[in-house]
Protein backbone atom coordinates (compact mmCIF):
# COMPACT_ATOMS: atom_id res chain seq x y z
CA UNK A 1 0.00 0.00 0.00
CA UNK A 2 1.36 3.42 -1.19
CA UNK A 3 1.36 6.59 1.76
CA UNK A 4 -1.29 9.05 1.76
CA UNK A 5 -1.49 12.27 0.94
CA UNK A 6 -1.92 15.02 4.01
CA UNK A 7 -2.64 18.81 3.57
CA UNK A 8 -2.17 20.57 6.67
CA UNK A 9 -3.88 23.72 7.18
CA UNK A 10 -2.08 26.15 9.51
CA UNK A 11 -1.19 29.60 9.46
CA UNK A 12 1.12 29.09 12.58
CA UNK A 13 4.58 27.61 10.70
CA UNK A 14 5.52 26.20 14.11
CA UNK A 15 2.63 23.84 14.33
CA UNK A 16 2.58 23.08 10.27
CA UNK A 17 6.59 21.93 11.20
CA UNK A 18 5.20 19.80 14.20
CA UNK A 19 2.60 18.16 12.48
CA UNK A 20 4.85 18.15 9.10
CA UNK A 21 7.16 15.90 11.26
CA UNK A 22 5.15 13.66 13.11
CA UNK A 23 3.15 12.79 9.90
CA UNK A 24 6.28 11.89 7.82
CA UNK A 25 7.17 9.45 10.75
CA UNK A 26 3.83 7.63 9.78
CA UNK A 27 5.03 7.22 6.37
CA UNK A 28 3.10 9.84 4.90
CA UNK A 29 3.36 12.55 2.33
CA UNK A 30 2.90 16.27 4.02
CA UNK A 31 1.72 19.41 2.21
CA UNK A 32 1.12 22.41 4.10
CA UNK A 33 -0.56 25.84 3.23
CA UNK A 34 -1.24 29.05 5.60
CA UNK A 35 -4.24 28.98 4.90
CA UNK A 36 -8.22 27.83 3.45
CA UNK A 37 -7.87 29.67 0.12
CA UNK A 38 -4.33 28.17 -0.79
CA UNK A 39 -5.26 24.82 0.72
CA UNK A 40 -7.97 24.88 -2.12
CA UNK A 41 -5.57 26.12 -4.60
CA UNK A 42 -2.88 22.78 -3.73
CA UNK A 43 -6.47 20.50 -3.65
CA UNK A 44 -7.26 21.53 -7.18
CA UNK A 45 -3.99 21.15 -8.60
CA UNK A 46 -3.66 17.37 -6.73
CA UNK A 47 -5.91 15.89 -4.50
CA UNK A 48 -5.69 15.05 -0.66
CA UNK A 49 -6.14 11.84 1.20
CA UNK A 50 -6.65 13.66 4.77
CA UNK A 51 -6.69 17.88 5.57
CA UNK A 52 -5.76 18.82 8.99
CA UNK A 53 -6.96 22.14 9.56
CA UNK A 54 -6.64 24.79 12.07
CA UNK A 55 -10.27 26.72 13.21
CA UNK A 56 -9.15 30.04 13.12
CA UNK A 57 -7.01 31.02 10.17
CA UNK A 58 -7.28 34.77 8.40
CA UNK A 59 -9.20 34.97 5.12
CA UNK A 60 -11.17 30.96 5.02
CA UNK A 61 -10.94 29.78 8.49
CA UNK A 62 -11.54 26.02 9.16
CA UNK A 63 -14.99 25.85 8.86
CA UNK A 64 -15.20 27.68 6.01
CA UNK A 65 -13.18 25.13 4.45
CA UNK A 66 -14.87 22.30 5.49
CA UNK A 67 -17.93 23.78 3.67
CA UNK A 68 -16.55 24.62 0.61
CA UNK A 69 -15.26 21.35 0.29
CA UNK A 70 -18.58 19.38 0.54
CA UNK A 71 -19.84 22.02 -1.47
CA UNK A 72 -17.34 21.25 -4.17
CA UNK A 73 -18.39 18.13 -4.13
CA UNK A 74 -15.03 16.67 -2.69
CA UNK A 75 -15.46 14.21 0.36
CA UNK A 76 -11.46 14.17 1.64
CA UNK A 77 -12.03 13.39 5.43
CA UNK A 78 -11.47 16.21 7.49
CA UNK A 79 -10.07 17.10 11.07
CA UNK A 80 -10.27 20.49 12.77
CA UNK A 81 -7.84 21.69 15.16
CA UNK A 82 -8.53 24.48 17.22
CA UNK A 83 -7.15 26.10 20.81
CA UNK A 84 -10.10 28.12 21.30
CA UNK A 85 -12.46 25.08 21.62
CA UNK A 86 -15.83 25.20 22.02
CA UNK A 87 -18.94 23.02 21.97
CA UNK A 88 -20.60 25.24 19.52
CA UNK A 89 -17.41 25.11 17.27
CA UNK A 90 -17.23 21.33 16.85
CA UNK A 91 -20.84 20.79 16.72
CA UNK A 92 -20.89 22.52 13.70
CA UNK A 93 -17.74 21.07 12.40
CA UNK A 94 -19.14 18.02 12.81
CA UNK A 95 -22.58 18.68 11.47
CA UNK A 96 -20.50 20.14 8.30
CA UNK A 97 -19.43 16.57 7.70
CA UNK A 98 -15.31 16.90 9.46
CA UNK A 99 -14.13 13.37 10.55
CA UNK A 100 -12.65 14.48 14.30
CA UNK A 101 -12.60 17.74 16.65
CA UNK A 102 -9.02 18.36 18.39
CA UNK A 103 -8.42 20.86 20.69
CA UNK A 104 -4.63 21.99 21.02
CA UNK A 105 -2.62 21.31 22.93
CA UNK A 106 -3.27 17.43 21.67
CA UNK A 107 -1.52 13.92 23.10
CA UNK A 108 0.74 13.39 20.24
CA UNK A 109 -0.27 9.22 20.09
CA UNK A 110 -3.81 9.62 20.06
CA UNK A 111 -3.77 12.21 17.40
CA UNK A 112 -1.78 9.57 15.07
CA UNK A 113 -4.13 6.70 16.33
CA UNK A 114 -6.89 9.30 15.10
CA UNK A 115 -5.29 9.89 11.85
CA UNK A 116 -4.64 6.13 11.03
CA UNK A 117 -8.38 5.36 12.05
CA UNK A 118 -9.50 8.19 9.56
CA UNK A 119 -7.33 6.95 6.54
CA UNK A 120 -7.99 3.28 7.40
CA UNK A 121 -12.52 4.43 7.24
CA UNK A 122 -11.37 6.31 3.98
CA UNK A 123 -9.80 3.85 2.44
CA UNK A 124 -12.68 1.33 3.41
CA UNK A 125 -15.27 3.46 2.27
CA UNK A 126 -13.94 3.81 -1.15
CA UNK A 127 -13.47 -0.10 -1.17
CA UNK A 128 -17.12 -0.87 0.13
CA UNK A 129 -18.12 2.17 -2.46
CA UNK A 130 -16.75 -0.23 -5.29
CA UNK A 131 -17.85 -3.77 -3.86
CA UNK A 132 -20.98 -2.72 -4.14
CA UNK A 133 -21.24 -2.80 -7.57
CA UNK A 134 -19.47 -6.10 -7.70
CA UNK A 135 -21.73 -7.58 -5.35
CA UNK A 136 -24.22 -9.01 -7.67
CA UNK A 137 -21.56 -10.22 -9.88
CA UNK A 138 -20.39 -13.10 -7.93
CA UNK A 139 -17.99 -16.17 -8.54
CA UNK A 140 -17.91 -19.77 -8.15
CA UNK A 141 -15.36 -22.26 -7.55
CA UNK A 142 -13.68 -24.02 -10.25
CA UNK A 143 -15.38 -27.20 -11.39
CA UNK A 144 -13.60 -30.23 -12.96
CA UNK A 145 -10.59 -32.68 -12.11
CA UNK A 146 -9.62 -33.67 -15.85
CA UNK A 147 -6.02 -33.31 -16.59
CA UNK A 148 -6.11 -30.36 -18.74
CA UNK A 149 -7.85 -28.33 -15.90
CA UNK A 150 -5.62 -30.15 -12.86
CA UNK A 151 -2.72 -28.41 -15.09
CA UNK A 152 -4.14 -25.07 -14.77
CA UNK A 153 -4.80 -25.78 -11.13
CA UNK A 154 -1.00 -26.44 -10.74
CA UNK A 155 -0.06 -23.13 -12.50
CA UNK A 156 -2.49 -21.12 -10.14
CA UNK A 157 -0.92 -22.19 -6.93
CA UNK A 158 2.66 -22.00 -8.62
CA UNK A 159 2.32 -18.20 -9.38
CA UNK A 160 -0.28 -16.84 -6.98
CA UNK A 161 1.94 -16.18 -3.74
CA UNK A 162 4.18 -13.48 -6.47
CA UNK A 163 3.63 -10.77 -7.81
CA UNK A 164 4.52 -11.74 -11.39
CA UNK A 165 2.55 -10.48 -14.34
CA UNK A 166 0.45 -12.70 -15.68
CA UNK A 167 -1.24 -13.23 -18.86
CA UNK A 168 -4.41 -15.63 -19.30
CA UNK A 169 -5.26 -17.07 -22.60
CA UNK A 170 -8.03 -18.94 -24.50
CA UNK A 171 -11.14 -18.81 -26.03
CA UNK A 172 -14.51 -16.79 -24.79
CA UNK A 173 -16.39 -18.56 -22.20
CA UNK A 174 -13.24 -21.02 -20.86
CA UNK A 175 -13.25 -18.89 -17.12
CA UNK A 176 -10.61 -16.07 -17.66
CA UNK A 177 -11.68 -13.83 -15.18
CA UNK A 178 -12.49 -16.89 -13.13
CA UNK A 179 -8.75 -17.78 -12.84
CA UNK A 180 -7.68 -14.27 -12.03
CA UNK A 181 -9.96 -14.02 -9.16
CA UNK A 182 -8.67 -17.55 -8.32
CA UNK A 183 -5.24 -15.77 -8.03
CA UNK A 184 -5.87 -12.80 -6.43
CA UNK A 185 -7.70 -15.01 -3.82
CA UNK A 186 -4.64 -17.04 -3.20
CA UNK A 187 -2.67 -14.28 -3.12
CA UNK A 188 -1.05 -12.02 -0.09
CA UNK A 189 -3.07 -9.59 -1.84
CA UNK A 190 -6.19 -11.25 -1.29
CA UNK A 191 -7.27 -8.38 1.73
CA UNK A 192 -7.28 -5.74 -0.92
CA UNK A 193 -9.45 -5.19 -3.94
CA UNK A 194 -9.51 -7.44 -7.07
CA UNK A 195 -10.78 -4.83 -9.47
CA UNK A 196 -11.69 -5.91 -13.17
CA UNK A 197 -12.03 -4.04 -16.06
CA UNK A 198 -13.34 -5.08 -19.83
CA UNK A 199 -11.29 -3.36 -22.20
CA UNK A 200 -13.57 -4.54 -24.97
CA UNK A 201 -17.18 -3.13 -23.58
CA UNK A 202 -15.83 0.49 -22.24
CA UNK A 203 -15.51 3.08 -25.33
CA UNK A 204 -12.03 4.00 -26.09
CA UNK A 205 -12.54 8.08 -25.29
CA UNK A 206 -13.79 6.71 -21.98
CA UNK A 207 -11.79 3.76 -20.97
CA UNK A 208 -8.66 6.16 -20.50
CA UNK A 209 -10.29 8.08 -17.85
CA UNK A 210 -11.87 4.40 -16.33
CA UNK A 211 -8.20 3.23 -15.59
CA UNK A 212 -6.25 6.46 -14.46
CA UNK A 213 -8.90 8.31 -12.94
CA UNK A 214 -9.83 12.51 -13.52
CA UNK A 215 -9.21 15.66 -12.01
CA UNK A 216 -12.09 18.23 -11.52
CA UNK A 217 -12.66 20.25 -14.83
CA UNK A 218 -9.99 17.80 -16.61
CA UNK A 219 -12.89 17.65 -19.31
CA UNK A 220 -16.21 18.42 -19.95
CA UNK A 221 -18.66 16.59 -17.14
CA UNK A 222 -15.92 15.99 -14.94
CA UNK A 223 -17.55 17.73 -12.17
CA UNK A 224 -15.45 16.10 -9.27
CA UNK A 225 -12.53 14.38 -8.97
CA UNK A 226 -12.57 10.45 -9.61
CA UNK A 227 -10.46 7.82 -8.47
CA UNK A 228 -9.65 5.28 -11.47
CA UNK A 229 -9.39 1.51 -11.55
CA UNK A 230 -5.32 1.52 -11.14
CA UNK A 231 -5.67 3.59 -7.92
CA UNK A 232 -8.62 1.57 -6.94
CA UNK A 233 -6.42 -1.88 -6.94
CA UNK A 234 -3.27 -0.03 -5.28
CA UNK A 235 -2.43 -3.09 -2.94
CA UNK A 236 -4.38 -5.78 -4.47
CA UNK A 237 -5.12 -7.13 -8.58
CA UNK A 238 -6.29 -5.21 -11.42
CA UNK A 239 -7.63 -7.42 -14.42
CA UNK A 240 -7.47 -6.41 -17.75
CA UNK A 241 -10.12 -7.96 -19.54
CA UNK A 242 -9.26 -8.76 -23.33
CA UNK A 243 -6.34 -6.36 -23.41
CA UNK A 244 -6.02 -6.44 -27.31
CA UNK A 245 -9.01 -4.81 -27.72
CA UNK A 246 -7.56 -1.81 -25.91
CA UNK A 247 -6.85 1.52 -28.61
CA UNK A 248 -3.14 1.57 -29.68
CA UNK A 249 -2.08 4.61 -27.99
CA UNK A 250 -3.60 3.56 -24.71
CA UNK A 251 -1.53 0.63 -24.82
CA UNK A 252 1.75 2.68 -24.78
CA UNK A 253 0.56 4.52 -21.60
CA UNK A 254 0.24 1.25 -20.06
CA UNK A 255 3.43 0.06 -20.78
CA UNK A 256 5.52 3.19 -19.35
CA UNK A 257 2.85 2.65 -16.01
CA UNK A 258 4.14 -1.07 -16.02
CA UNK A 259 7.71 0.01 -15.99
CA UNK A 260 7.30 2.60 -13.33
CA UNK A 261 3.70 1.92 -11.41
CA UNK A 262 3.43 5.31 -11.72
CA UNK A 263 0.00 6.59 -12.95
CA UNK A 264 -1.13 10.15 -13.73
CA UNK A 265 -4.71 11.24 -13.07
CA UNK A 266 -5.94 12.65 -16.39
CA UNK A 267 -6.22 16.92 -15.84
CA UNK A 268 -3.18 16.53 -13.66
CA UNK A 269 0.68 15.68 -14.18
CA UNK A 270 1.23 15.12 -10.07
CA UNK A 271 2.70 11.54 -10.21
CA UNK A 272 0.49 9.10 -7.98
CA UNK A 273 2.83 5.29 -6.88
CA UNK A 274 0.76 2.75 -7.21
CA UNK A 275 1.15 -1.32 -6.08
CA UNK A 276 -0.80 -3.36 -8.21
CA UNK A 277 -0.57 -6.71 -9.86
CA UNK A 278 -1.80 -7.17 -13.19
CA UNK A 279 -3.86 -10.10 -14.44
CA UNK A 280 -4.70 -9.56 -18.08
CA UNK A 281 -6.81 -11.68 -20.19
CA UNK A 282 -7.42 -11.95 -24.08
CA UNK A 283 -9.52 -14.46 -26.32
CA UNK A 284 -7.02 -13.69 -29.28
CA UNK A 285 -3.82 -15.33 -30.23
CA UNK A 286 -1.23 -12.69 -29.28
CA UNK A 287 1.20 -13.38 -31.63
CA UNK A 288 -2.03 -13.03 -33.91
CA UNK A 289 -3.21 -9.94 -32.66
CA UNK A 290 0.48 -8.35 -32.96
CA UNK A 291 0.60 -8.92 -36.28
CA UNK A 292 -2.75 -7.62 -36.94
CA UNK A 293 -1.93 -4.72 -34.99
CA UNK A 294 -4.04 -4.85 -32.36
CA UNK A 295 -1.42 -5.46 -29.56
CA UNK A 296 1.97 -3.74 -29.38
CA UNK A 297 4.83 -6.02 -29.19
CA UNK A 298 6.25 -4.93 -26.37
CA UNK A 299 3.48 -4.90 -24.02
CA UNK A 300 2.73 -8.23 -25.22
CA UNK A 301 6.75 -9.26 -23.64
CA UNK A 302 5.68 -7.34 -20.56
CA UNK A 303 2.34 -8.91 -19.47
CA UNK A 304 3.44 -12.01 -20.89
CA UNK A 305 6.11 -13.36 -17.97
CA UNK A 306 3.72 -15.77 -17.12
CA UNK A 307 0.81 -17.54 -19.49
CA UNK A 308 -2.07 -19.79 -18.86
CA UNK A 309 -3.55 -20.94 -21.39
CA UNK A 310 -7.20 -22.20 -20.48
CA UNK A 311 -8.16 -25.12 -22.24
CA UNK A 312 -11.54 -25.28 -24.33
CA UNK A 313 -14.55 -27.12 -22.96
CA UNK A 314 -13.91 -30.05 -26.02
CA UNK A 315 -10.93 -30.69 -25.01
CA UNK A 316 -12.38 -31.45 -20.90
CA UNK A 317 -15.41 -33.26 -21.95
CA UNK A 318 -14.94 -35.51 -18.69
CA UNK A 319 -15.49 -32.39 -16.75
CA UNK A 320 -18.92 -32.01 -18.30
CA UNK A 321 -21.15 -34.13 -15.59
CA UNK A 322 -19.78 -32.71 -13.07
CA UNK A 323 -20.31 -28.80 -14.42
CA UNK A 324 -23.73 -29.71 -15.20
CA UNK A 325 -24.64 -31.22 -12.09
CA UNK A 326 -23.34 -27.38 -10.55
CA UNK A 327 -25.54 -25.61 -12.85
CA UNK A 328 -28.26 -27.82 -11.95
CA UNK A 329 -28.09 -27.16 -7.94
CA UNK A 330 -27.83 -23.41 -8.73
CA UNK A 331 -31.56 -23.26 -10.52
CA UNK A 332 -32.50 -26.06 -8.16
CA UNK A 333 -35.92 -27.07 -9.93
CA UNK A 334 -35.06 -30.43 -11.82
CA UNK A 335 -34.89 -33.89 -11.42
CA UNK A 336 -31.32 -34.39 -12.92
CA UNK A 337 -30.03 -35.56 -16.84
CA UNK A 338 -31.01 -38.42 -18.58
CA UNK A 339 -28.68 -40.67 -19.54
CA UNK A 340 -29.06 -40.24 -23.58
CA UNK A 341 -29.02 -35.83 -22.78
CA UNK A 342 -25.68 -36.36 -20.97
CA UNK A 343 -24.06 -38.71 -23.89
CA UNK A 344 -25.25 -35.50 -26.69
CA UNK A 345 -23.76 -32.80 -23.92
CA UNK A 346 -20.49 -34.87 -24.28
CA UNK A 347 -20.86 -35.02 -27.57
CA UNK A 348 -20.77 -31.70 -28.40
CA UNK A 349 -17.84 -29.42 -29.79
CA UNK A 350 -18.98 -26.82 -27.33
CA UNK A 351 -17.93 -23.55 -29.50
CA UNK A 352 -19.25 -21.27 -26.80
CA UNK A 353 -17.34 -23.58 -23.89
CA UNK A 354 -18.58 -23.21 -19.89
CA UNK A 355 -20.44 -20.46 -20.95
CA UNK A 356 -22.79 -22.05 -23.19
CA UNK A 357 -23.65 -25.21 -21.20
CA UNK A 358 -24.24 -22.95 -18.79
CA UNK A 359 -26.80 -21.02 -21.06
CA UNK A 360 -27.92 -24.49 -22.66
CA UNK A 361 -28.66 -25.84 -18.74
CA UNK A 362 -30.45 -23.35 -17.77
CA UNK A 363 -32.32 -23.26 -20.70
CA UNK A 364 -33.22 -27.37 -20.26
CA UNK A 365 -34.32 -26.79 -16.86
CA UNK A 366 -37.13 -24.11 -17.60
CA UNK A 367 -38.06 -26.13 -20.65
CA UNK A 368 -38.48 -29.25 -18.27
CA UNK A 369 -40.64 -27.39 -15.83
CA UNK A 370 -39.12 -29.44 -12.87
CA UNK A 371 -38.82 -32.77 -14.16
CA UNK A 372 -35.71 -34.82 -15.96
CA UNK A 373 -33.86 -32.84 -18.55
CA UNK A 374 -34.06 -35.30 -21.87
CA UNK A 375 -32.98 -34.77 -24.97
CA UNK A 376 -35.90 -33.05 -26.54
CA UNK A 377 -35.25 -30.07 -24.02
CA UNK A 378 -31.84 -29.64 -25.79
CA UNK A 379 -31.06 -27.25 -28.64
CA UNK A 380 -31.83 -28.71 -32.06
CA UNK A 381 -28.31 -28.20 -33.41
CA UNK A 382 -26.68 -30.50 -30.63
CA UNK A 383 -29.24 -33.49 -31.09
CA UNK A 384 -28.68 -33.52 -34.81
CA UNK A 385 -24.66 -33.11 -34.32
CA UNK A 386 -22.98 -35.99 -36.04
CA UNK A 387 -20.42 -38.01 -34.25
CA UNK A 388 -16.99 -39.46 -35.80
CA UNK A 389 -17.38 -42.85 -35.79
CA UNK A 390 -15.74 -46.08 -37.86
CA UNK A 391 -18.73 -48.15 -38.77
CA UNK A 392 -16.99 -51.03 -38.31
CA UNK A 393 -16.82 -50.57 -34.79
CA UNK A 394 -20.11 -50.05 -33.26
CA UNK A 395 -21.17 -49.09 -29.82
CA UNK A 396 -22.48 -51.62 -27.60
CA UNK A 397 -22.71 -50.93 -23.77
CA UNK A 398 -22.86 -53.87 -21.11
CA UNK A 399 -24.20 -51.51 -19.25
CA UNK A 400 -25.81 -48.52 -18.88
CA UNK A 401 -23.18 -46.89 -16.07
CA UNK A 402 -22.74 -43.45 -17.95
CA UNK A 403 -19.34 -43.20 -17.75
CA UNK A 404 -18.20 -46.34 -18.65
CA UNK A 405 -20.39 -45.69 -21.87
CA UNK A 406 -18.71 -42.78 -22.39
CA UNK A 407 -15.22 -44.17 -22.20
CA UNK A 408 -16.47 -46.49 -24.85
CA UNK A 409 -17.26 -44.30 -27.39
CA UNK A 410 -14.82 -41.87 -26.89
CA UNK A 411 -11.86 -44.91 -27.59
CA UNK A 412 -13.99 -45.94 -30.56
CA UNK A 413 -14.10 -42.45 -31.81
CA UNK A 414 -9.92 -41.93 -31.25
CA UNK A 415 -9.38 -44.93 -33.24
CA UNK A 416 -12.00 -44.32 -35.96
CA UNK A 417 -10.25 -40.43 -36.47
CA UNK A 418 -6.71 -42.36 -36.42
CA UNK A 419 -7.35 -44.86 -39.44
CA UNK A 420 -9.15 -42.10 -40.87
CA UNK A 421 -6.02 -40.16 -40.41
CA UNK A 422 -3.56 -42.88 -41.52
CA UNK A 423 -2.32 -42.57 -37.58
CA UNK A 424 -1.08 -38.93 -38.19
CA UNK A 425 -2.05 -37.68 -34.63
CA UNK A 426 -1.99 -33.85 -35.87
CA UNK A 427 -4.68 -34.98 -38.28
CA UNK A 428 -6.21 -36.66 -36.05
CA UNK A 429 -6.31 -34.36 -33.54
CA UNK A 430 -8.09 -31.99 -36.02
CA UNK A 431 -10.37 -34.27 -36.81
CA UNK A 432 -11.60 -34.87 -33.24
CA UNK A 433 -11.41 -31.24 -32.72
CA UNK A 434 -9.13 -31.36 -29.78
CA UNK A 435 -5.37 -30.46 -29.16
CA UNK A 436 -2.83 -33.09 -29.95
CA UNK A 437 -1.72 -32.30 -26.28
CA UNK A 438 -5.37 -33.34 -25.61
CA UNK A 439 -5.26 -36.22 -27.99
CA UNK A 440 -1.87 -37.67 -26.47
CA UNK A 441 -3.01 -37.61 -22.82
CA UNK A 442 -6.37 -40.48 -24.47
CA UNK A 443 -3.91 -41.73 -26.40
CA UNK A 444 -2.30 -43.01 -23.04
CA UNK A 445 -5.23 -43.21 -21.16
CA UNK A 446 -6.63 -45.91 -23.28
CA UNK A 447 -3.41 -47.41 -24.28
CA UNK A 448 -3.36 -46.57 -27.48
C-alpha cells in the first residue's frame, strides 16, 4: 500500500513543522498551506487523502473550508484543530461533515491513532463504495478434475503467492476472469481489492479516464474528482479484460505505467505510486493480434512473464457431468439428466465452452418445468450433431453406467479419427477437434 497524501492547514509555521514531522514518521506525504484559500488552490492542482486544519485562520478559516469542500463536491475526510475550543465550534464542524474535533494542545499518540483510524474508514469506504457494484456479480469455484484443468490448477498455486505479471489465454467462455480471481484469492493480496475491467465493452474516449482516474474540470462533465481503476487496486489485482481490444495509444501509456507503477490522473501531471498486480486476459492469439496490430509487441513481452492458457470445454469433456450437475443445484428445480441428454452434452464441440452449457442448462431446466432434462429439451443443433465414428466398430454398452459408456465411445471415436487419419495424430487431432496435447493424454489413457 502506497502513503497518503496530508494537507495541513495552519497559518502558525511552528505547528505546520510539528505536524509536518510527526506525519512523515507515519510514512506519509505532508503538504502544508497558511491557509483555506491556498489549501484549495494545492487541492485543485492534486488531491488530498486527509486535511488537517486549524479553526481560526485569516481569510477561510476552518470551517469555512470544510464547507466549501462538501460544497465542491469533494469528500477528503477532514479534522479540525482548534485552541479556542468550544462546543458550539465542533458541533458545527461536525454537522458540516469533518471526521474528528481536536483541541490543542493534543496527546501526540492519540492524534496519530486518530489519523490512522481516519485513513484506514477512507480507504474502506472507497473499497465498500466499489464492492458494491461487484456484489451481484459473484464467482464460483472451479469445477472439474480432468487433466487439462488439474494443469491449470497447478499453474495457479505455482504463481499466486508473487507478484509476477500474468497473462491468461483462450477462447470466450473457458473462465478467464475466473482464474484471475482464483489468483488474487490465493494471493497475499487477497485483503485488498480485485478490481476488473473489460477493455472490450468500455468506449475508447472513456476507458482512459476508467483506468487512471480525472481531475475536476480535466474535461467536460468531470464535475469532481474520480479515483480510477489503477488507484482503486493499489495493494491488491487489477484485471485487464481482453487487453487487445484496448486503442493503440492507450496501450503505450500502459506500458511506461508497467515500468514505473506510476499513474497520472488525467487533468493533472502530479505523479500518484501505485502497487498493483496485473492479471490480463485476451480471447485472441497474441502473436495473432500483434501482427494484426491490435497489440503492441512490447506490451505483449511485458504482461506475458507468465501464461495460462485455459483449455476449451472439447478438449475437458470428462469435466462435463460434473459442471452440469453445478448448474443444476444453482436453478435447483429439476430432477437431474437423462442418460441419452448427458451422452449429446459430451458429444458436443462446445464452441461457446462453460459459458454455453451454462446457457444451454439453464435453458433445459425451464423447458423441463421441474422434471428430468431429456434430450428433446436440448437445442436442435446439438441433437442432430454428427459423431466421428468407424462403422466397423459399433457401440455396444454392457451396461448402462454413464461413464463407462462414455469411455467407450470416446476410444472408438480416437481410433475411428486415427485410421481415418492414416495414424497422423496432428490430423487426427483436427479431426476430433481437440489439441494433440489433448489427444496424447487419451492416447495413453486408453493405451493406445
Amino acid at each position: 500500500m502506497t502513503s497518503q497524501r496530508v494537507l495541513v492547514v495552519d497559518d502558525e509555521s511552528k505547528m505546520q513543522r510539528v505536524l509536518e514531522i510527526m506525519l512523515k514518521r507515519m510514512g506519509h506525504e505532508v503538504v502544508c498551506a497558511g491557509n483555506g484559500m491556498e489549501a484549495l488552490q494545492i487541492i485543485k492542482s492534486a488531491p488530498a487523502d486527509l486535511v488537517i486544519s486549524d479553526l481560526r485562520m485569516p481569510g477561510m478559516n476552518g470551517t469555512e473550508l470544510l464547507k466549501t469542500l462538501r460544497e465542491q463536491g469533494n469528500e477528503v475526510p477532514v479534522i479540525i484543530m482548534t485552541a479556542y475550543g468550544t462546543i458550539e465550534s465542533a458541533v458545527e464542524a461536525m454537522k458540516l461533515g469533518a471526521c474528528d474535533y481536536i483541541v490543542r494542545p493534543f496527546d501526540v499518540e492519540a492524534l496519530e491513532v486518530a489519523i490512522a483510524r481516519i485513513l484506514a474508514e477512507s480507504r474502506m469506504r472507497r473499497q465498500n463504495d466499489f464492492l458494491r457494484h461487484e456484489v451481484d456479480k459473484g464467482w464460483g469455484e472451479f469445477v472439474g478434475s480432468s487433466a487439462p484443468m488439474q494443469g491449470v490448477y497447478d499453474l495457479i498455486r505455482q504463481v499466486a503467492p508473487g507478484k509476477t505479471t500474468v497473462l491468461i489465454t483462450g477462447e470466450t467462455g473457458t473462465g478467464k476472469e475466473l482464474v484471475a480471481r482464483a489468483i488474487h484469492r490465493a494471493s497475499p493480496r487477497q485483503s485488498a481489492l480485485f478490481v476488473p475491467i473489460n477493455c472490450a465493452a468500455i468506449p475508447a474516449d472513456i476507458l482512459e479516464s476508467e483506468l487512471f482516474g480525472y481531475q475536476k474540470g480535466a474535461f467536460t462533465g468531470a464535475n469532481k474528482d474520480r479515483v480510477g481503476k489503477f488507484e482503486m487496486a493499489d495493494g491488491g489485482t487489477l484485471f485487464l479484460d481482453e487487453l487487445t481490444e484496448m486503442p493503440m495509444p492507450l496501450q503505450a501509456k500502459l506500458l511506461r505505467v508497467l515500468q514505473e507503477n506510476i499513474i497520472e490522473r488525467l487533468g493533472s501531471n502530479r505523479g500518484i505510486p501505485i502497487d498493483v498486480r496485473i492479471v490480463a486476459a485476451t480471447n485472441r492469439d497474441p502473436r495473432q493480434a500483434i501482427s494484426d496490430g491490435r497489440l503492441r509487441e512490447d506490451l505483449y513481452y511485458r504482461v506475458n512473464v507468465f501464461n495460462i492458457d485455459l483449455p476449451p470445454l472439447r478438449e475437458r469433456k470428462d469435466d462435463i457431468p460434473a459442471l452440469a450437475a453445478s448448474f443444476l443445484l444453482g436453478l435447483n428445480n429439476t430432477q437431474g439428466i437423462s442418460e441419452a441428454a448427458m451422452v449429446c452434452l459430451q458429444n458436443y464441440s462446445w464452441p461457446g465452452n462453460v459459458r454455453e452449457l451454462q446457457n444451454v442448462i439453464e435453458r433445459a431446466a425451464v423447458l423441463a418445468c421441474g422434471g428430468e432434462i431429456d434430450l428433446k429439451y436440448l437445442p436442435q443443433e446439438m441433437t442432430n450433431a454428427k459423431v466421428v465414428a468407424d462403422s466397423s466398430e459399433p457401440y455396444s454398452f454392457a451396461s448402462l453406467e454413464l461413464n463407462a459408456a462414455v469411455e467407450k465411445l470416446e476410444e472408438s471415436m480416437i481410433r475411428s479419427a486415427l485410421k481415418q487419419a492414416g495414424n497422423n495424430k496432428s490430423k487426427a487431432a483436427r479431426l476430433l477437434d481437440i489439441s494433440e496435447r489433448a489427444l496424447w493424454y487419451k492416447l495413453k489413457k486408453y493405451g493406445l
